[in-house]
C-alpha atoms as a PDB file:
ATOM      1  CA  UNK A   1     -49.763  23.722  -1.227  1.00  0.00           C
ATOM      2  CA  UNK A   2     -47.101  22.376  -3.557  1.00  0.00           C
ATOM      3  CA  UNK A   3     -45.920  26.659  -3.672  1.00  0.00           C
ATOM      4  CA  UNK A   4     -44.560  26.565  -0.599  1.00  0.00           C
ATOM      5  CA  UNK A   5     -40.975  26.234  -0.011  1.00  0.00           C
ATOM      6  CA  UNK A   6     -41.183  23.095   1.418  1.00  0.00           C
ATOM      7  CA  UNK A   7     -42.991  21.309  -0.761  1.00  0.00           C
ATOM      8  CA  UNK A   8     -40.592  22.811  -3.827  1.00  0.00           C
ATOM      9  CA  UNK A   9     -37.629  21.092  -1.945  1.00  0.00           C
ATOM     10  CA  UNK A  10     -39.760  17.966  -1.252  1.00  0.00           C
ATOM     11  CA  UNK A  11     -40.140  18.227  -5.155  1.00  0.00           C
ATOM     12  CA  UNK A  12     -36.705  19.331  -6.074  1.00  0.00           C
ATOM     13  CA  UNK A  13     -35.396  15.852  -4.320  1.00  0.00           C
ATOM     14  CA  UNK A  14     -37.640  13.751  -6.186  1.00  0.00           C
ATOM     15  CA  UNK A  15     -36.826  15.293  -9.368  1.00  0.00           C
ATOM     16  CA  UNK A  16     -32.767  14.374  -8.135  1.00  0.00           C
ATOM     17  CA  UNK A  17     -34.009  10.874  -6.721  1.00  0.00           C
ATOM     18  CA  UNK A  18     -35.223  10.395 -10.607  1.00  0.00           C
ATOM     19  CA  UNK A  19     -32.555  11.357 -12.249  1.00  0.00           C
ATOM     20  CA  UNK A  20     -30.123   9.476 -10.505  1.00  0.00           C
ATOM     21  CA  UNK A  21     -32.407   6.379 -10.403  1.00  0.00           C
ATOM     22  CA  UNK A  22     -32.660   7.122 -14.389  1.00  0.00           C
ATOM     23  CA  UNK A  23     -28.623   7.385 -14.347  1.00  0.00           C
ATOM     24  CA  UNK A  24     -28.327   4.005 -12.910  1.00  0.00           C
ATOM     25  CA  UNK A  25     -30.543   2.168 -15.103  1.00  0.00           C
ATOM     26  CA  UNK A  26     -28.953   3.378 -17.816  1.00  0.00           C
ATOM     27  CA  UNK A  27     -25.699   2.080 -16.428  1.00  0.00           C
ATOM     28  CA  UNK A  28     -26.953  -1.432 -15.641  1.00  0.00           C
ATOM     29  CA  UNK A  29     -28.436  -1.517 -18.916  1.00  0.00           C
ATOM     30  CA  UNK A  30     -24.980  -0.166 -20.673  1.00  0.00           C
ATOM     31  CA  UNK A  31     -23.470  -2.998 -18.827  1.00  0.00           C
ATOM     32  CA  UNK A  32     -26.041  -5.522 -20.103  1.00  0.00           C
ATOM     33  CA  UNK A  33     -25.355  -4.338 -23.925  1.00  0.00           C
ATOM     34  CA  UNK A  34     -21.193  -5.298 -23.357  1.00  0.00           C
ATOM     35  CA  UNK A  35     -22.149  -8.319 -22.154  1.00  0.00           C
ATOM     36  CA  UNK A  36     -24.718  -9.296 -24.894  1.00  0.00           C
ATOM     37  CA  UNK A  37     -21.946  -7.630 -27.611  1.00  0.00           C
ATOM     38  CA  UNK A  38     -19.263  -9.640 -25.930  1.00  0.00           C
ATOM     39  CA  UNK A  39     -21.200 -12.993 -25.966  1.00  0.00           C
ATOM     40  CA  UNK A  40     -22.074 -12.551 -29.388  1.00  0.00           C
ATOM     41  CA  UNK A  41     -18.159 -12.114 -30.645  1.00  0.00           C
ATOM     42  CA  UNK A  42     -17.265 -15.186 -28.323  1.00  0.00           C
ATOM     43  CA  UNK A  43     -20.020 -17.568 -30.109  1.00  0.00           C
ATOM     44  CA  UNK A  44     -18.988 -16.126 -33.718  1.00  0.00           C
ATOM     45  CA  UNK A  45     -15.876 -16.474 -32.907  1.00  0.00           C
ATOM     46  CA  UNK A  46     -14.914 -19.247 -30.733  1.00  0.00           C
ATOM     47  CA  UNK A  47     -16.251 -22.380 -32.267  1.00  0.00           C
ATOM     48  CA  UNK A  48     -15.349 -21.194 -35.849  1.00  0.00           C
ATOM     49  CA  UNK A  49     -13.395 -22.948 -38.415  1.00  0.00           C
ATOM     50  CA  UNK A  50      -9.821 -21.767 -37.589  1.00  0.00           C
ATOM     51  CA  UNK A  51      -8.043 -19.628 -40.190  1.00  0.00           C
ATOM     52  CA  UNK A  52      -4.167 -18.904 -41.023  1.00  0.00           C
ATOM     53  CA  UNK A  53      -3.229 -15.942 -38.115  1.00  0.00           C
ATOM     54  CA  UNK A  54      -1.999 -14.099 -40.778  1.00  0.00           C
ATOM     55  CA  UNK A  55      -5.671 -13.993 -42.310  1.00  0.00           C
ATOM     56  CA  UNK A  56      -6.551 -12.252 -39.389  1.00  0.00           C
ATOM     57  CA  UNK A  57      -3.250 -10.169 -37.976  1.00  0.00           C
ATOM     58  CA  UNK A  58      -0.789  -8.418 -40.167  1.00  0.00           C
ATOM     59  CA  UNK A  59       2.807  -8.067 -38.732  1.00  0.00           C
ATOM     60  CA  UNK A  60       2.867  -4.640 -36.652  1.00  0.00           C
ATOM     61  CA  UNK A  61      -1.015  -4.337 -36.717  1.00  0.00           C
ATOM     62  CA  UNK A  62      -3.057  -4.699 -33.692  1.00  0.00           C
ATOM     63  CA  UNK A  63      -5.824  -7.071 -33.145  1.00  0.00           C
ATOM     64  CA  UNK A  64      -9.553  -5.564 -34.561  1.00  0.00           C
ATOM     65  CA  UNK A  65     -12.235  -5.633 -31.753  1.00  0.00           C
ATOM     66  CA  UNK A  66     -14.563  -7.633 -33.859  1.00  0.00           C
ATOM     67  CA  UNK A  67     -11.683 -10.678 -34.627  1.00  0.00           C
ATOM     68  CA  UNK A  68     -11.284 -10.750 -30.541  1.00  0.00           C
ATOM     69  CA  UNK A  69     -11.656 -14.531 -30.033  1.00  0.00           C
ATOM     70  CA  UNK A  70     -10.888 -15.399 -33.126  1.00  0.00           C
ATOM     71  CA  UNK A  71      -9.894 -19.440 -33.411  1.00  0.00           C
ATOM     72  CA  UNK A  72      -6.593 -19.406 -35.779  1.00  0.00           C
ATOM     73  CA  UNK A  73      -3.503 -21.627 -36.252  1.00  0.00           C
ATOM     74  CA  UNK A  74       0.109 -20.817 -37.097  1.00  0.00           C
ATOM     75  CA  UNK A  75       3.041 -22.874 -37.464  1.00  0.00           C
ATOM     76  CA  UNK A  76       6.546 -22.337 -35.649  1.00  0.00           C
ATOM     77  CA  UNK A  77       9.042 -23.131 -32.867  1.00  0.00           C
ATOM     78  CA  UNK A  78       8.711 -22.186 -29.338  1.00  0.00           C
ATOM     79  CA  UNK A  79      11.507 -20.035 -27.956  1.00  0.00           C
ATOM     80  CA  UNK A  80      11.326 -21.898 -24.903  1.00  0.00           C
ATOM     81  CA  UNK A  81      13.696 -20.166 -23.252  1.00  0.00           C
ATOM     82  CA  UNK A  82      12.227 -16.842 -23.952  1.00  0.00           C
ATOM     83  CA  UNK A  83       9.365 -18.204 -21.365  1.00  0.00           C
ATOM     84  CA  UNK A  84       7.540 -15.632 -18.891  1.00  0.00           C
ATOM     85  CA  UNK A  85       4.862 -16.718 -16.260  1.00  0.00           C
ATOM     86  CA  UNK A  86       2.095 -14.287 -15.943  1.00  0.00           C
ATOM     87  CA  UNK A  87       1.101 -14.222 -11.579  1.00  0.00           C
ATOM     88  CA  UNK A  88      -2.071 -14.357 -10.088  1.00  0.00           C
ATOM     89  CA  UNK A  89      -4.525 -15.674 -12.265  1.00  0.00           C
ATOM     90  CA  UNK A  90      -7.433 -17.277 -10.900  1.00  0.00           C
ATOM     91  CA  UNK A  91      -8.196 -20.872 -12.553  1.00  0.00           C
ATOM     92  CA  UNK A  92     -11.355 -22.947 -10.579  1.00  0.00           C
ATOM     93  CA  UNK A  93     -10.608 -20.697  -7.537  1.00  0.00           C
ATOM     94  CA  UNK A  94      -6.736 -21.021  -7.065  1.00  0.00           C
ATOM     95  CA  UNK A  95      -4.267 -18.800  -8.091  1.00  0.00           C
ATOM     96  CA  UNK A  96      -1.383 -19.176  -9.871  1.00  0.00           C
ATOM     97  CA  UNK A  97       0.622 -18.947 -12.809  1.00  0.00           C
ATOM     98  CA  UNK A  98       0.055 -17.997 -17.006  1.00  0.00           C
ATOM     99  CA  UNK A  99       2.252 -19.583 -18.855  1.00  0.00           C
ATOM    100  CA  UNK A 100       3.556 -17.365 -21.928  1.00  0.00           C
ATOM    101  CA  UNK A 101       6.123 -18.714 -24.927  1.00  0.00           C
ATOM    102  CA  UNK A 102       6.880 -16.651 -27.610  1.00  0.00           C
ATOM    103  CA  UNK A 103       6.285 -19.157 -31.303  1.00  0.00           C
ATOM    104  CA  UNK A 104       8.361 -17.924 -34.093  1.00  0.00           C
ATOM    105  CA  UNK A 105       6.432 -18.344 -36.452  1.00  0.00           C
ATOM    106  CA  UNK A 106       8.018 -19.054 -40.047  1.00  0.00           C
ATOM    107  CA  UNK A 107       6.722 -15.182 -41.274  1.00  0.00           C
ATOM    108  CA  UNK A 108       9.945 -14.043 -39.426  1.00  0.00           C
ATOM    109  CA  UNK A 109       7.442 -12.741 -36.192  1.00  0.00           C
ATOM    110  CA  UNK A 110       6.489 -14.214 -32.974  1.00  0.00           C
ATOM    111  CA  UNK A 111       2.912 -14.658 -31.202  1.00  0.00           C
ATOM    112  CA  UNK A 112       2.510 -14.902 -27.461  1.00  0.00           C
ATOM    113  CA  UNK A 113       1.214 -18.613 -27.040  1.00  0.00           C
ATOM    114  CA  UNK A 114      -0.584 -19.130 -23.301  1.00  0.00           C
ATOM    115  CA  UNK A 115      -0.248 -22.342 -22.814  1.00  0.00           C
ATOM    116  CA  UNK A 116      -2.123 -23.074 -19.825  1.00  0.00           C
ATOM    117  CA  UNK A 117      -2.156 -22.096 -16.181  1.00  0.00           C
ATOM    118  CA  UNK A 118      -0.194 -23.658 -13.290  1.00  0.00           C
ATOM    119  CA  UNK A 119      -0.288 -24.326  -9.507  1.00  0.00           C
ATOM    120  CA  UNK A 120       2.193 -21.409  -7.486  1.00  0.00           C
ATOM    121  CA  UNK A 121       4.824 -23.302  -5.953  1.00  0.00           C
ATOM    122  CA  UNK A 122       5.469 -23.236  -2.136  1.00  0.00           C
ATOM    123  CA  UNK A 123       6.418 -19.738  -2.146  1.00  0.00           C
ATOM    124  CA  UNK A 124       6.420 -16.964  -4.088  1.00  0.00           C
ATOM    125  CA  UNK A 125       9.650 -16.772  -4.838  1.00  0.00           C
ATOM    126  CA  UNK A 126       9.983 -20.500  -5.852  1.00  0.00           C
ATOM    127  CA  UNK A 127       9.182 -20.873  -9.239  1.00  0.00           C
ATOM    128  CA  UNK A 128       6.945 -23.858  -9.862  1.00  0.00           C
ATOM    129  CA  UNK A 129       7.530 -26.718 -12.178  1.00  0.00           C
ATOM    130  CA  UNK A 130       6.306 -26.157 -15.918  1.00  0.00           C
ATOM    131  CA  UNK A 131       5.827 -28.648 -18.832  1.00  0.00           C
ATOM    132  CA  UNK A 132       7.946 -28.297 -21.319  1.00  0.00           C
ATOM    133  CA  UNK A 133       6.664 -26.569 -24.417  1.00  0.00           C
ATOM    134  CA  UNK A 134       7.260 -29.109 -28.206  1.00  0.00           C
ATOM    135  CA  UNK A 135      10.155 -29.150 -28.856  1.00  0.00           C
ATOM    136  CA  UNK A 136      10.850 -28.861 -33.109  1.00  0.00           C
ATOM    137  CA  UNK A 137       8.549 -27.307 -35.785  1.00  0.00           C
ATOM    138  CA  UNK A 138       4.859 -27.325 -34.124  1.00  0.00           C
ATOM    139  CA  UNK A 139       1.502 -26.006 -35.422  1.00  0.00           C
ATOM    140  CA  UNK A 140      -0.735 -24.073 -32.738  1.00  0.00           C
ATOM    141  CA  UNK A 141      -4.195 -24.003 -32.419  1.00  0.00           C
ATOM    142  CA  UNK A 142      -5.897 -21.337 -30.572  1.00  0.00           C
ATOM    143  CA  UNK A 143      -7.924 -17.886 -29.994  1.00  0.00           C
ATOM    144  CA  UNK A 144      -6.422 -14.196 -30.326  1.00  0.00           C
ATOM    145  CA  UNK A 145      -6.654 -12.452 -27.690  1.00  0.00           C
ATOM    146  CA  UNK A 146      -5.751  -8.207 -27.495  1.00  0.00           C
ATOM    147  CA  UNK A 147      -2.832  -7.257 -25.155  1.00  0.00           C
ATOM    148  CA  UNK A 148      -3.216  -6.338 -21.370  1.00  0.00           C
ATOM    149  CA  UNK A 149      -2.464  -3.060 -19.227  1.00  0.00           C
ATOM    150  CA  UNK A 150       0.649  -3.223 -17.832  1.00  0.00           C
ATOM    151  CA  UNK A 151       0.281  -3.041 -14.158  1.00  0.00           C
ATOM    152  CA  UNK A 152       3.597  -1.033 -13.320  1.00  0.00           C
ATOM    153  CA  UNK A 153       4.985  -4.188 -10.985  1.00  0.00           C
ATOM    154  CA  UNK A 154       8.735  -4.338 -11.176  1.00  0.00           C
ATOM    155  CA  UNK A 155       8.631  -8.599 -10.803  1.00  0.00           C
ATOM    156  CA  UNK A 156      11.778 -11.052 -11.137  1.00  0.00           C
ATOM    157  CA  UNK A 157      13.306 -11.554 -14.195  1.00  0.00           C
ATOM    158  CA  UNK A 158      10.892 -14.279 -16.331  1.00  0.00           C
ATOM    159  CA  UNK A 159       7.376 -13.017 -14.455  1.00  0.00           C
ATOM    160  CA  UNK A 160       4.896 -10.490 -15.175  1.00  0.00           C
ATOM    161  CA  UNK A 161       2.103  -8.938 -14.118  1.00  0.00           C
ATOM    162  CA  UNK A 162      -0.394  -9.089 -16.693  1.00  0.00           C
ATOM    163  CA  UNK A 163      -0.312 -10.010 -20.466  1.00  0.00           C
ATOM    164  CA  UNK A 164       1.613  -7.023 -21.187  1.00  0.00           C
ATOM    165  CA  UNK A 165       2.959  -7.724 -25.077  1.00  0.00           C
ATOM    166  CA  UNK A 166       4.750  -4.752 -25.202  1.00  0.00           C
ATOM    167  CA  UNK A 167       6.683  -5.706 -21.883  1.00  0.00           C
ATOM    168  CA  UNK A 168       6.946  -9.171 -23.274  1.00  0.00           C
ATOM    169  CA  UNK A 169       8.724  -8.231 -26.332  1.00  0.00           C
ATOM    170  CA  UNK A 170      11.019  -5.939 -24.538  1.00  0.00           C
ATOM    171  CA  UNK A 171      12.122  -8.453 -22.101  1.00  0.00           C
ATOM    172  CA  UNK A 172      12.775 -10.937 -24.784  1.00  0.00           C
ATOM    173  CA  UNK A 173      13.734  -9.311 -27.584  1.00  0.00           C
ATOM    174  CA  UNK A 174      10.940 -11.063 -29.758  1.00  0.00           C
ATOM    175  CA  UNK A 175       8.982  -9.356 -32.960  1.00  0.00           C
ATOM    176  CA  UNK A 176       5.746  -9.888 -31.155  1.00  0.00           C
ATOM    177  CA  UNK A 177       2.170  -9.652 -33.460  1.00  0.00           C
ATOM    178  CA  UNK A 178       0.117  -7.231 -31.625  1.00  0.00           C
ATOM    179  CA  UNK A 179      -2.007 -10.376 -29.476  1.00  0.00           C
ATOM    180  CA  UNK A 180      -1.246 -13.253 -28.328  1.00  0.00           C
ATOM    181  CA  UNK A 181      -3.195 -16.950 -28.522  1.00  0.00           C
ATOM    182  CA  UNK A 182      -4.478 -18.435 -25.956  1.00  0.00           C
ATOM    183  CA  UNK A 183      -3.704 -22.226 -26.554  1.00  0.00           C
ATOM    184  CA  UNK A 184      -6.195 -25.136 -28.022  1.00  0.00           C
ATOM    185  CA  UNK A 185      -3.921 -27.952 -29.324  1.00  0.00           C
ATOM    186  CA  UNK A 186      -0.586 -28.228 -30.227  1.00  0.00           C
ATOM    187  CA  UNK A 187       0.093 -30.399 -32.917  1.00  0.00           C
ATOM    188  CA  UNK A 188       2.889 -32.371 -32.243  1.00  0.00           C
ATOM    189  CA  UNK A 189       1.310 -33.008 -28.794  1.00  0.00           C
ATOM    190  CA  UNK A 190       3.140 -33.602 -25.725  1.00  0.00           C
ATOM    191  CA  UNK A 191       2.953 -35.674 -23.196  1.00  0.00           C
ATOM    192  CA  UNK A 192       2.070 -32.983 -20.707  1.00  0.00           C
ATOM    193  CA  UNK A 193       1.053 -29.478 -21.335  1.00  0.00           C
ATOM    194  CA  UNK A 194      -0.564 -26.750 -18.436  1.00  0.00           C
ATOM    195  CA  UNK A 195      -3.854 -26.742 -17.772  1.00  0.00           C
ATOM    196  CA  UNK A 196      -6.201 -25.256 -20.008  1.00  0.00           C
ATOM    197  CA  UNK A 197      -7.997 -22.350 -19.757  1.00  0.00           C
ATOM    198  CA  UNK A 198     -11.227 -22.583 -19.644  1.00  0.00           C
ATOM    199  CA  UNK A 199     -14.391 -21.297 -22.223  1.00  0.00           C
ATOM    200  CA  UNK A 200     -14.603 -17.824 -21.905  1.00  0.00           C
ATOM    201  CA  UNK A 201     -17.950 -17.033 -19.681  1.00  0.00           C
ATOM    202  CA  UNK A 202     -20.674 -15.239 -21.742  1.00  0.00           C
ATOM    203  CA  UNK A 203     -23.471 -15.398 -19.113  1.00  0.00           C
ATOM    204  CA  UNK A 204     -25.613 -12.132 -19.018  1.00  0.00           C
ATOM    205  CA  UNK A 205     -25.878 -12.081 -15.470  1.00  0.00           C
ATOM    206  CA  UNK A 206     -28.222  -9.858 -13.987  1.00  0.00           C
ATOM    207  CA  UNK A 207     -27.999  -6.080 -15.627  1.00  0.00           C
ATOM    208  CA  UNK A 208     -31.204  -6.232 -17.405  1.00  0.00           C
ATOM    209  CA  UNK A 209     -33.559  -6.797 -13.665  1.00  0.00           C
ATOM    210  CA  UNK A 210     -31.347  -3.927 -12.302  1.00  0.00           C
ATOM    211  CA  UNK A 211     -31.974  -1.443 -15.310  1.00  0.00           C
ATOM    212  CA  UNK A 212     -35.993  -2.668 -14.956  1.00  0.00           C
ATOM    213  CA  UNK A 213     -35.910  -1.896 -11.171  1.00  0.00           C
ATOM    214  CA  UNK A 214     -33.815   1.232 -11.292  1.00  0.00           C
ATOM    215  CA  UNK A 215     -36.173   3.092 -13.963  1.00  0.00           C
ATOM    216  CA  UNK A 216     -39.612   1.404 -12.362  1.00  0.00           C
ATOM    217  CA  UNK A 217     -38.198   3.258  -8.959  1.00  0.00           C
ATOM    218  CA  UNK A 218     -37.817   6.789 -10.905  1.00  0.00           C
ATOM    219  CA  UNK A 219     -41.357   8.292 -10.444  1.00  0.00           C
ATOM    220  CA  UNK A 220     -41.451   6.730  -6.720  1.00  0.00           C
ATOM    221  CA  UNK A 221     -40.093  10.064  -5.080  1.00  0.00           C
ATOM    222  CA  UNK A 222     -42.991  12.205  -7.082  1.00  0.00           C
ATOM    223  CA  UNK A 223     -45.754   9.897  -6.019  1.00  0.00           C
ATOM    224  CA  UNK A 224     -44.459   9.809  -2.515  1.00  0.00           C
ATOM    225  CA  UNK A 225     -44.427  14.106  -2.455  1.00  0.00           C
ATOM    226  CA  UNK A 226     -47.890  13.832  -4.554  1.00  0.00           C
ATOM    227  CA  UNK A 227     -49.299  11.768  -1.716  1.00  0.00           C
ATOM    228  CA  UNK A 228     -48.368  13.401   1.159  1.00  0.00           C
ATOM    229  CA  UNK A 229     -48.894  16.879   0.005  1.00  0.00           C
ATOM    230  CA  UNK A 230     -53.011  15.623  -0.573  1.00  0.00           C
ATOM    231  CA  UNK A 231     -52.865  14.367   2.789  1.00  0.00           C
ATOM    232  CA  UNK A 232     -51.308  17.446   4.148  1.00  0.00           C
ATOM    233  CA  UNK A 233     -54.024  19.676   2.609  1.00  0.00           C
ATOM    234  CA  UNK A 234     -56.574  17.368   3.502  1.00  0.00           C
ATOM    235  CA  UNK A 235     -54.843  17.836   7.174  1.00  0.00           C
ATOM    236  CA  UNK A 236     -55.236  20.930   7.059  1.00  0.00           C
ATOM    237  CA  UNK A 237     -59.164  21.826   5.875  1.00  0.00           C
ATOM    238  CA  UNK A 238     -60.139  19.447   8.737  1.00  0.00           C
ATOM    239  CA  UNK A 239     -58.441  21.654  11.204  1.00  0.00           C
ATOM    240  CA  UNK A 240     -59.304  24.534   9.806  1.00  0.00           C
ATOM    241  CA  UNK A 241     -63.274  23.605   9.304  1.00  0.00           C
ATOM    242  CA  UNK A 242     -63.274  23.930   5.154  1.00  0.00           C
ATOM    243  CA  UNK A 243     -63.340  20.042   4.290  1.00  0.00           C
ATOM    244  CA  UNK A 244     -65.856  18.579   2.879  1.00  0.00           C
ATOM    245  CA  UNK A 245     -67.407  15.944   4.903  1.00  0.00           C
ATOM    246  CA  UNK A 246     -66.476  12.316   4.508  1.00  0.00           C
ATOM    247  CA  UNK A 247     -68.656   9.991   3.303  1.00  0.00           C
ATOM    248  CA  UNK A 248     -69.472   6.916   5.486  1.00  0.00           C
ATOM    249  CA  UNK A 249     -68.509   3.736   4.172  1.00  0.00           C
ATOM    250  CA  UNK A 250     -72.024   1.586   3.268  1.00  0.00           C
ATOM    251  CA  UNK A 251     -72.337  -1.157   6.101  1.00  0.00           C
ATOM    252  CA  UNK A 252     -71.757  -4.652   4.321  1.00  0.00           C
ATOM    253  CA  UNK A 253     -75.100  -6.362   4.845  1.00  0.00           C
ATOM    254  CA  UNK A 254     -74.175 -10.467   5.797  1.00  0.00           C
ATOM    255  CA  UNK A 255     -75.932 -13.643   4.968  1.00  0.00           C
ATOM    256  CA  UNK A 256     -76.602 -13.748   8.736  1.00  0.00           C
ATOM    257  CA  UNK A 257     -77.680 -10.178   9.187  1.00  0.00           C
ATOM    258  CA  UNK A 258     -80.306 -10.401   7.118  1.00  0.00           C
ATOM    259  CA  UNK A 259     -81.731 -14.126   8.572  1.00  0.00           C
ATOM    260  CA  UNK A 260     -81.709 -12.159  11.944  1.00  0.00           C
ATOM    261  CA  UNK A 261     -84.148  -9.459  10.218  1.00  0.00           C
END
């Protein structure tokens, strides 16, 4: 039965329907490993005693994967007028603005400080109202983060696309560390600062189910062939005579059945 050309396609696309089903399991669970990896750096990281920045980030060195989150402080002056706002990011479901000022820090470099997120003004080519970074010597408190694709978006002068140090640093001239800190405290503190951003979000969501479905559904297509192909042949001996005879199913004898007798 299972010779015929039929049935070795029928086969042949259950094999394929396995593989892929395989395939995607393997994805989901991929995905589920970067999410557990990445929720394990944020709690090492994040709640951690903060450390001098340059403990963690050497002038012209980028940021290690494994210091990604990493809470640090660093003392300097905000080159306020060096500020860029970073558009459309998402903050409690409204867009808006980044807020990026280069710190000089007293090492002789400069760290991207994002200092918050703000509301887009009435249009986009209005540029909303900002609070004013501390003015003076300030120590900053916050997590590294790694630098962003640039997106390729020719903006107006003192907006960008994305996080892009690299563009940063060439639009302002500044010795930029290779990340930038997203902001905790400022110490001074003013009066008014941008919103902050919140906690990073670390919840697994639901890769692991999806891997467990996708490989439970990988023999499915085999069975399925399996199945029909005994029914087929079954099918078949009928019509043709050669099956053995089915056996009758035993009559279920009831309470009241036997009463009557």
């Amino acid at each position: 039965m299972l010779r015929r050309p039929r049935w070795i396609a029928y086969l042949l696309l259950a094999v394929l329907f396995g593989v892929v089903t395989s395939g995607l399991g393997a994805w989901q669970w991929q995905r589920h490993e970067e999410k557990v990896e990445r929720r394990d750096l944020v709690e090492a990281n994040y709640d951690a005693p903060a450390v001098p920045l340059t403990e963690v980030l050497r002038p012209g060195g980028t940021l290690p994967p494994d210091q990604e989150w990493r809470r640090v402080e660093v003392e300097g002056r905000y080159a306020a007028s060096d500020q860029h706002l970073v558009r459309n990011r998402p903050y409690q479901g409204v867009f808006g603005y980044e807020v990026l000022v280069p710190l000089e820090t007293v090492e002789g470099t400069a760290v991207a400080v994002d200092r918050g997120w703000v509301r887009n003004a009435e249009t986009a080519a209005t540029v909303p109202e900002v609070p004013d970074p501390p003015a003076g010597p300030v120590t900053v408190t916050g997590w590294l983060r790694p630098s962003e694709p640039d997106l390729g978006r020719d903006l107006p002068a003192g907006q960008l696309a994305s996080i892009d140090l690299p563009g940063l640093a060439e639009a302002t001239g500044q010795p930029l560390v290779g990340a930038y800190l997203i902001l905790e405290d400022e110490e001074p503190a003013p009066a008014e600062r941008p919103a902050a951003l919140p906690r990073p979000d670390t919840r697994l969501g639901s890769h692991f189910a999806y891997a467990l479905q996708w490989w439970l559904t990988v023999p499915v297509g085999l069975v399925l062939v399996l199945v029909m192909a005994r029914q087929t042949a079954r099918e078949e001996q009928e019509a043709a005579g050669t099956a053995a005879p089915r056996q009758p199913r035993p009559r279920k004898v009831r309470i009241w059945d036997e009463e009557d007798a």
